[in-house]
C-alpha atoms as a PDB file:
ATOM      1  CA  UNK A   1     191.165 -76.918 -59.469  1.00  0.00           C
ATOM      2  CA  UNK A   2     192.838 -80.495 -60.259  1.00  0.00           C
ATOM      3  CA  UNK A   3     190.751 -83.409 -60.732  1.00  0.00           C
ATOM      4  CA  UNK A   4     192.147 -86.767 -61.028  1.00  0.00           C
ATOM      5  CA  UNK A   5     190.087 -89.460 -62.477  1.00  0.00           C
ATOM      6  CA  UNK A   6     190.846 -93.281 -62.978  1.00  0.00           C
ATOM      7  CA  UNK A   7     193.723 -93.569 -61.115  1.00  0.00           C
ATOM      8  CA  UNK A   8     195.076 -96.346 -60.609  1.00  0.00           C
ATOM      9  CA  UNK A   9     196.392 -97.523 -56.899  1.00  0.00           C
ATOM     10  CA  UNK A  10     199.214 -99.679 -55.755  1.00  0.00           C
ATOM     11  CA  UNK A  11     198.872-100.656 -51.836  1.00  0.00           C
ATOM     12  CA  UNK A  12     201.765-100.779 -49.948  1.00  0.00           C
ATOM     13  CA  UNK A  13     202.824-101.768 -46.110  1.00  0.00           C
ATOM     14  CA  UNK A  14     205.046-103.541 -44.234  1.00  0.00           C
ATOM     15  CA  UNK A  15     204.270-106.936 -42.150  1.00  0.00           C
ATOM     16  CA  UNK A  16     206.740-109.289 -41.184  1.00  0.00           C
ATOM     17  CA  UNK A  17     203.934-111.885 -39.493  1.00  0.00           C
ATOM     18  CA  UNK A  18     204.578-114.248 -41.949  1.00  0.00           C
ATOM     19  CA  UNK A  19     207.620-113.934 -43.061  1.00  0.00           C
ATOM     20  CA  UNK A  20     210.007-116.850 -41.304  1.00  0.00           C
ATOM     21  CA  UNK A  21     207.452-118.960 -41.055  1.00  0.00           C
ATOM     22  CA  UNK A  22     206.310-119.040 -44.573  1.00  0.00           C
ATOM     23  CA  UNK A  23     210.173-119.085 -45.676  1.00  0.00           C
ATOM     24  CA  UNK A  24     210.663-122.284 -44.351  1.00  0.00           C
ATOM     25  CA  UNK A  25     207.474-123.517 -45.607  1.00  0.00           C
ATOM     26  CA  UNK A  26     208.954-122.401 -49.360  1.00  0.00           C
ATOM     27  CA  UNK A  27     211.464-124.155 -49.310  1.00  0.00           C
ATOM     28  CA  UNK A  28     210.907-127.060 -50.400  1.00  0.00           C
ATOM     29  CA  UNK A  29     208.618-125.567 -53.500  1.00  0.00           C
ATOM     30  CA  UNK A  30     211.765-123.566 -54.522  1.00  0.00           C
ATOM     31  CA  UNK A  31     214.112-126.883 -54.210  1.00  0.00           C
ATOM     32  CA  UNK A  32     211.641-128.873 -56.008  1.00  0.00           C
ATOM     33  CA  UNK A  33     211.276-125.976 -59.048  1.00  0.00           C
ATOM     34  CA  UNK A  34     215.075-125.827 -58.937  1.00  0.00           C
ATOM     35  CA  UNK A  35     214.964-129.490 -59.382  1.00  0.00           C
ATOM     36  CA  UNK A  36     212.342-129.328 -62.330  1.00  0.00           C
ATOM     37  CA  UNK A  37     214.090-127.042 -64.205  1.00  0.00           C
ATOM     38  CA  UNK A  38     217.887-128.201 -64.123  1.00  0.00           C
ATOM     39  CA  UNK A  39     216.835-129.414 -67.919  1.00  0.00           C
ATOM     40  CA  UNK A  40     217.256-125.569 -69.004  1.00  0.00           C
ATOM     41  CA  UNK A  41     220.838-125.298 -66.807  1.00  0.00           C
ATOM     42  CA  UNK A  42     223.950-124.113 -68.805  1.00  0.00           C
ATOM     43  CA  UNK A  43     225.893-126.350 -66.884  1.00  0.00           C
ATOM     44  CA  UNK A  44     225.757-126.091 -63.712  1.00  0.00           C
ATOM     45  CA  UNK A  45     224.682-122.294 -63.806  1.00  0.00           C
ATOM     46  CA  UNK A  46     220.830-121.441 -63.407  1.00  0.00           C
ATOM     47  CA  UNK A  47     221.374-118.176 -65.164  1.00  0.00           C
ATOM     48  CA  UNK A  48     218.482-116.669 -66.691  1.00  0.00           C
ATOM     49  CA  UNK A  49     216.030-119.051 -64.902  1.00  0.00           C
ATOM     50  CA  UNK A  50     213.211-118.367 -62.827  1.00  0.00           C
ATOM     51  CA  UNK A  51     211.984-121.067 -60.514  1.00  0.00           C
ATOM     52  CA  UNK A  52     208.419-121.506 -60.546  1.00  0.00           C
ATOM     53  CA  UNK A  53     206.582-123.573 -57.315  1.00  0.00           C
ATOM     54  CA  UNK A  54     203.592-125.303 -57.885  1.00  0.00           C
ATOM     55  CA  UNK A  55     200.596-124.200 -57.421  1.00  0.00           C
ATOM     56  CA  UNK A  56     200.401-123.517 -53.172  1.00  0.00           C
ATOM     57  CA  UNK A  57     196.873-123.069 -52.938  1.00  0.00           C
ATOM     58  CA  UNK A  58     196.121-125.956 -51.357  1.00  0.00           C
ATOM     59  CA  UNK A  59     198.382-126.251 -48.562  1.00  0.00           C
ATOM     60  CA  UNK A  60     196.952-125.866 -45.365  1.00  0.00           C
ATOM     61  CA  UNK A  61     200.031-124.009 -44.401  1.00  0.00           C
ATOM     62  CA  UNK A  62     198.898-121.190 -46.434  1.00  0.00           C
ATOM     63  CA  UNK A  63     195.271-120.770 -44.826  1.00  0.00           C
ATOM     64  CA  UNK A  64     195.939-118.279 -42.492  1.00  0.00           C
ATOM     65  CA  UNK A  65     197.837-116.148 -45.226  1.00  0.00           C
ATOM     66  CA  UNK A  66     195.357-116.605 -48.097  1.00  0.00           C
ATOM     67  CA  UNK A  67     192.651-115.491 -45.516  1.00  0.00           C
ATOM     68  CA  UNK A  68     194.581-112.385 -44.528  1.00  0.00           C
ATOM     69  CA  UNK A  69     194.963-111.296 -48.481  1.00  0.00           C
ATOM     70  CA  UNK A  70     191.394-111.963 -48.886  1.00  0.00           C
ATOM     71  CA  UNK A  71     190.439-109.485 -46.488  1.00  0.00           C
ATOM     72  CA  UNK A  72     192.744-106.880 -47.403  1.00  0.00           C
ATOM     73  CA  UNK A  73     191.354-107.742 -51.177  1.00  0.00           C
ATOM     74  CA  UNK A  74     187.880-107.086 -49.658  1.00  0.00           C
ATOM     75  CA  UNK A  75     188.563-104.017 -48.176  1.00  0.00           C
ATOM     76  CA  UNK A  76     190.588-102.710 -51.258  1.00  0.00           C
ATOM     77  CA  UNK A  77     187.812-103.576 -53.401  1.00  0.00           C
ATOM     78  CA  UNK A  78     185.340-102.007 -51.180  1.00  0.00           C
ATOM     79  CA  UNK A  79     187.272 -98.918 -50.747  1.00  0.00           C
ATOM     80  CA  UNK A  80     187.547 -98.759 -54.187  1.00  0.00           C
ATOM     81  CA  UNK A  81     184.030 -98.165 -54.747  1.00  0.00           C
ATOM     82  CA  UNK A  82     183.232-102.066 -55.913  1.00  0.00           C
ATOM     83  CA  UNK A  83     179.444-103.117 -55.119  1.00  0.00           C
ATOM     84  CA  UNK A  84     180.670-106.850 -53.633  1.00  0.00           C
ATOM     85  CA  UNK A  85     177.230-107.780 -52.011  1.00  0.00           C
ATOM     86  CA  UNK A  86     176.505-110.854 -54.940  1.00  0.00           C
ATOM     87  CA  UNK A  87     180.196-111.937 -54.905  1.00  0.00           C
ATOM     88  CA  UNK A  88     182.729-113.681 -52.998  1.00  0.00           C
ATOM     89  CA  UNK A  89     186.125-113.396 -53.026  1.00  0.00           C
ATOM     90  CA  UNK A  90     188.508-116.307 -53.836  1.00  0.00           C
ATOM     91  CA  UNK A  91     192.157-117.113 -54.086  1.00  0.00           C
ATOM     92  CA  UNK A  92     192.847-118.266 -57.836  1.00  0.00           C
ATOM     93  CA  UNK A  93     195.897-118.655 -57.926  1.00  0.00           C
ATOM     94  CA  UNK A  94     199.355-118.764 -55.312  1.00  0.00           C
ATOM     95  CA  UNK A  95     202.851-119.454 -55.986  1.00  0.00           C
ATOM     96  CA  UNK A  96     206.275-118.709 -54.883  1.00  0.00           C
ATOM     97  CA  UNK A  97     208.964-117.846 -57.300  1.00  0.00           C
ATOM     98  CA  UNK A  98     213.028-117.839 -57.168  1.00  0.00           C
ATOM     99  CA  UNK A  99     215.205-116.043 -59.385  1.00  0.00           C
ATOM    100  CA  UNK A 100     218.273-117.096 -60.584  1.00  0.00           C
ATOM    101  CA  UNK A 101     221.274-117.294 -58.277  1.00  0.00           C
ATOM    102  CA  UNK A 102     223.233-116.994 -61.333  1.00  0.00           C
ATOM    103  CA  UNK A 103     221.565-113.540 -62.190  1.00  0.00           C
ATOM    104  CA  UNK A 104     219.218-112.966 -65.146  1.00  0.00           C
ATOM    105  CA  UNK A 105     215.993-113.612 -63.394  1.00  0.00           C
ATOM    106  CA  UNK A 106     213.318-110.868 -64.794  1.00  0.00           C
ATOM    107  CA  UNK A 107     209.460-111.214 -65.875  1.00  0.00           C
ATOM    108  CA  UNK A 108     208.396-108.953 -69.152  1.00  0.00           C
ATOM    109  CA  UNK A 109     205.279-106.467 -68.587  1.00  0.00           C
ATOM    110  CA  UNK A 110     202.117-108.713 -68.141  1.00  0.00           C
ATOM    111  CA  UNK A 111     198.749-108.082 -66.481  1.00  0.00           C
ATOM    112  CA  UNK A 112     196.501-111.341 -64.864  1.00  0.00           C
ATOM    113  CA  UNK A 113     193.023-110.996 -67.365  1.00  0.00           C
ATOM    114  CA  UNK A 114     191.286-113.475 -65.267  1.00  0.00           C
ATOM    115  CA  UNK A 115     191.170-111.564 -62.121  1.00  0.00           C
ATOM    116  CA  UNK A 116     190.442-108.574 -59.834  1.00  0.00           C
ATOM    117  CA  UNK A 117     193.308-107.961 -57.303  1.00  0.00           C
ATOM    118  CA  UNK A 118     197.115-108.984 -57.591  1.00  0.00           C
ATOM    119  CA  UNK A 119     199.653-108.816 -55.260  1.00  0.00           C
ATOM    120  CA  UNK A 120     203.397-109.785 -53.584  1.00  0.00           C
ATOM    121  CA  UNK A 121     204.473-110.751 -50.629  1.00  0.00           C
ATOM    122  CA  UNK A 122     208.361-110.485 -50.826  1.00  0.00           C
ATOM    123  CA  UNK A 123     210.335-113.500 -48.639  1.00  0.00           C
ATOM    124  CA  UNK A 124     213.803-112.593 -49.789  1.00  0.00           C
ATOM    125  CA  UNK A 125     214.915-109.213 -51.607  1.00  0.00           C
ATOM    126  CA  UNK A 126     217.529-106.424 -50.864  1.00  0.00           C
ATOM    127  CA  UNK A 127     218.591-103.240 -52.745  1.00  0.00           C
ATOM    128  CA  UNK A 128     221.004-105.342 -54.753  1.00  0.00           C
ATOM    129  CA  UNK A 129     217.810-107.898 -56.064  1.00  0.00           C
ATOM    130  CA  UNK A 130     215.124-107.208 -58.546  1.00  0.00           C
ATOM    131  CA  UNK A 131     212.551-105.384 -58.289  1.00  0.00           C
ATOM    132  CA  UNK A 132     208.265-104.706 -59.592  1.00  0.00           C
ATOM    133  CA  UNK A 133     208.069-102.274 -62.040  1.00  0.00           C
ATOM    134  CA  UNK A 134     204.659-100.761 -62.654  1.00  0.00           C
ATOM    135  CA  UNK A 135     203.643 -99.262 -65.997  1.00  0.00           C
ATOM    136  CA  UNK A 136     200.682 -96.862 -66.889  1.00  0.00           C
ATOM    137  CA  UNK A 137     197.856 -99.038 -67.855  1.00  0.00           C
ATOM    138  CA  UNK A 138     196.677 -96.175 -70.229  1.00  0.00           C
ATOM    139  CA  UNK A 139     197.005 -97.109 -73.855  1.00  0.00           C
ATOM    140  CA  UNK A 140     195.279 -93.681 -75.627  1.00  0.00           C
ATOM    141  CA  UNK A 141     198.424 -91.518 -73.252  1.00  0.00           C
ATOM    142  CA  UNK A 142     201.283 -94.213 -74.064  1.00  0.00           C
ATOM    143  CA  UNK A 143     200.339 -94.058 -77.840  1.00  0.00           C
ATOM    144  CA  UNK A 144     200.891 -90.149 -77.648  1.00  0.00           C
ATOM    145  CA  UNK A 145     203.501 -90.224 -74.547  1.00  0.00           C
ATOM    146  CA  UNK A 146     205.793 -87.270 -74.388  1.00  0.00           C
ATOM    147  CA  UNK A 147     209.374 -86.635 -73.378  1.00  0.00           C
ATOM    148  CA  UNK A 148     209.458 -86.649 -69.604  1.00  0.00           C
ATOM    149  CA  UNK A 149     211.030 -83.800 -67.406  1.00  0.00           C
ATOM    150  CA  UNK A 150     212.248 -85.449 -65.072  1.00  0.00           C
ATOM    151  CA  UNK A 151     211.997 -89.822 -64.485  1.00  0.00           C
ATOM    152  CA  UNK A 152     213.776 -89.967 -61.188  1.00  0.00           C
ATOM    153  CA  UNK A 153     210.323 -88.026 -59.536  1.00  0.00           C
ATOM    154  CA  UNK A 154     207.000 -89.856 -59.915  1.00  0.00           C
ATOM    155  CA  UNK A 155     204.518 -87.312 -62.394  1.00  0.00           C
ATOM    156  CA  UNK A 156     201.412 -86.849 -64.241  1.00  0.00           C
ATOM    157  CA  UNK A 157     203.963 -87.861 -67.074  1.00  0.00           C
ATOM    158  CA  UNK A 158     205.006 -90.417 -65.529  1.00  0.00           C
ATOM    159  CA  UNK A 159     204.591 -93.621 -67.421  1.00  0.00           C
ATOM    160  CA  UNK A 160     206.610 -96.141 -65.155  1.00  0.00           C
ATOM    161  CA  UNK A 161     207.074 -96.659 -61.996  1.00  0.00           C
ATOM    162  CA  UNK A 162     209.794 -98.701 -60.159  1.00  0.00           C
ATOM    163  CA  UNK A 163     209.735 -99.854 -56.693  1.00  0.00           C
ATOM    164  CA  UNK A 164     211.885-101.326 -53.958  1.00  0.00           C
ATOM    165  CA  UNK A 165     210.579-103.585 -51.440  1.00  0.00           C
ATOM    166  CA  UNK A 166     212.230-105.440 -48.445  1.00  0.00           C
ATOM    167  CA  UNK A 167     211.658-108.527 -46.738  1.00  0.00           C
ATOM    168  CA  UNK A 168     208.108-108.445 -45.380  1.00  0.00           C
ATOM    169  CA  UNK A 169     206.526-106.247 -48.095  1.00  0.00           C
ATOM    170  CA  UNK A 170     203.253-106.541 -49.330  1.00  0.00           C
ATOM    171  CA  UNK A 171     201.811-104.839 -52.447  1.00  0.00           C
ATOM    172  CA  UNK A 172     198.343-105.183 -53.774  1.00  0.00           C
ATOM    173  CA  UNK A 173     197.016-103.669 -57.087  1.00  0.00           C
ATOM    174  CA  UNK A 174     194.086-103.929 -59.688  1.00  0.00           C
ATOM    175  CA  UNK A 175     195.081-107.060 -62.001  1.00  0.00           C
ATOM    176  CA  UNK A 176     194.626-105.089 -64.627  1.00  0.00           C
ATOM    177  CA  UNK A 177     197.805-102.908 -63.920  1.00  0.00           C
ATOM    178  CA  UNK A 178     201.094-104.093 -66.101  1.00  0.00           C
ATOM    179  CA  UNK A 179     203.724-104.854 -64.058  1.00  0.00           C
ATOM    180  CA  UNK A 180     206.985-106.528 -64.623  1.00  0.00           C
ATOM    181  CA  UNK A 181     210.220-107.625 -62.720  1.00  0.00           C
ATOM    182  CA  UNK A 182     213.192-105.941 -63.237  1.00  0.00           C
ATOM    183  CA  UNK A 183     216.394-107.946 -64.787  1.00  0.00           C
ATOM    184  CA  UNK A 184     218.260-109.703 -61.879  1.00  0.00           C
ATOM    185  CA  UNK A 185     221.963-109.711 -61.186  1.00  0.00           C
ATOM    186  CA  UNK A 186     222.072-112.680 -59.015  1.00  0.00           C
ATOM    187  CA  UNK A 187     224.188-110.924 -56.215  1.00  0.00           C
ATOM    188  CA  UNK A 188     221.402-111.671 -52.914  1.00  0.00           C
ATOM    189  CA  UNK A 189     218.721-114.246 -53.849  1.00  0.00           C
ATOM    190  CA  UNK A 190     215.094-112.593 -54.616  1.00  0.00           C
ATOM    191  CA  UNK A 191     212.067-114.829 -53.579  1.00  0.00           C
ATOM    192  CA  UNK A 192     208.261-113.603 -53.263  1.00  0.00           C
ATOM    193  CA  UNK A 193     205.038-115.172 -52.992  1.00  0.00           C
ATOM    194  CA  UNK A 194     202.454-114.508 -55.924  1.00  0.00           C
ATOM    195  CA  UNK A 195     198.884-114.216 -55.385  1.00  0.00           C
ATOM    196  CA  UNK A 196     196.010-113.624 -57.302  1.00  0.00           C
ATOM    197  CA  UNK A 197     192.594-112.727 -56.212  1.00  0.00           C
ATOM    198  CA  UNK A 198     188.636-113.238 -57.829  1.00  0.00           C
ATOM    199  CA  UNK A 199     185.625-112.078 -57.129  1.00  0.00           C
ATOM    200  CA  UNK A 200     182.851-114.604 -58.452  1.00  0.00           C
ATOM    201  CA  UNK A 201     179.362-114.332 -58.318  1.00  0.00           C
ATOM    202  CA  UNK A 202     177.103-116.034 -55.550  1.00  0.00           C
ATOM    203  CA  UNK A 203     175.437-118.352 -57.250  1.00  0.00           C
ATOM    204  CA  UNK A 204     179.156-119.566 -58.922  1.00  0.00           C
ATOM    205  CA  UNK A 205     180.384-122.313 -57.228  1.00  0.00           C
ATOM    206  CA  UNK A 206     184.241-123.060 -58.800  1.00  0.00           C
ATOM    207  CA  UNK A 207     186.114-125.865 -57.086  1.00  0.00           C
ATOM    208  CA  UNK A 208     189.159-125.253 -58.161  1.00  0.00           C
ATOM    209  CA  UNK A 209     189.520-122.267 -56.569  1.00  0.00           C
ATOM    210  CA  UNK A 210     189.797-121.731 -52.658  1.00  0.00           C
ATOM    211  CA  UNK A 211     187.063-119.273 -50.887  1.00  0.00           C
ATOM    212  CA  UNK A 212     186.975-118.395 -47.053  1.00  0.00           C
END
């Protein structure tokens, strides 16, 4: 018998509900981060760039969305076994990033310390864009990590895993999982909304942060 224990769980599903309507709303975040960082252009060329929004959290125009990722946070965390009873859930932080129409776009392997869920809504993406890489959050198997049979099918060896979404696509995962963006070659433009989630105790009241 096989027993898997502390797994680690990336949610996935389609939903195009918000998808026009909160690519419009982007724009101007992505025209004003484009704007921001023509300091770092080589010449006219954004290559290499990512453009960063401001922080979206509180723009009404995001309410019903942050609302919907708070309840799928809820029921992730639930499902996952979490006692929530003395917390609430809040949205810490939400942005919308660009890459690079000049190519070269990428983030390096990170994790968000100061939370419990993180997830992506992708706006604009196609098999041709970059894409979230996830990477074992394991350290005791990556310091002895063996030769893999195979990397093109997902195993117990596996120690990375890359996936292609479409516009639409949400993903939700633990913060604590590593992820990173692949390099970017600038050929279809790659935009996604970033979102992180918190759970703080009751009797914590944090006004920076937005709770529903």
């Amino acid at each position: 018998m096989k027993l898997n224990f502390f797994s680690s769980s990336v949610y996935h599903f389609e939903n195009d509900t918000f998808l026009k309507n909160l690519d419009i709303i982007c724009n101007p975040y992505i025209d004003k981060a484009i704007e921001k960082n023509k300091i770092n252009f080589i010449g006219d060329s954004d290559i290499g760039l990512v453009h960063h929004s401001e922080p979206l959290i509180n723009d009404n125009n995001f309410l019903n969305f942050s609302k919907f990722i708070l309840d799928k946070s809820y029921f992730i965390l639930d499902e996952q076994g979490y006692d929530l009873k003395d917390y609430n859930l809040m949205v810490s932080e939400l942005w919308v990033q660009q890459f690079a129409k000049s190519g070269g776009g990428h983030h390096e392997s990170h994790i968000h310390w100061n939370g419990h869920i993180s997830g992506f809504y992708f706006l604009k993406c196609s098999d041709n864009t970059s894409y979230p890489i996830f990477h074992d959050p394991r350290p005791g198997k990556l310091m002895n990590q063996l030769p893999e049979k195979d990397k093109n099918n997902l195993t117990d060896a596996s120690e990375l895993v890359h996936f292609k979404p479409k516009p639409g696509t949400f993903l939700f995962f633990n913060s604590y999982l590593n992820h990173q963006f692949a390099f970017d070659l600038g050929k279809d433009l790659f935009r996604f909304i970033h979102f992180n989630i918190r759970a703080f105790p009751k009797n914590i009241n944090n006004s920076n942060d937005r709770n529903y």
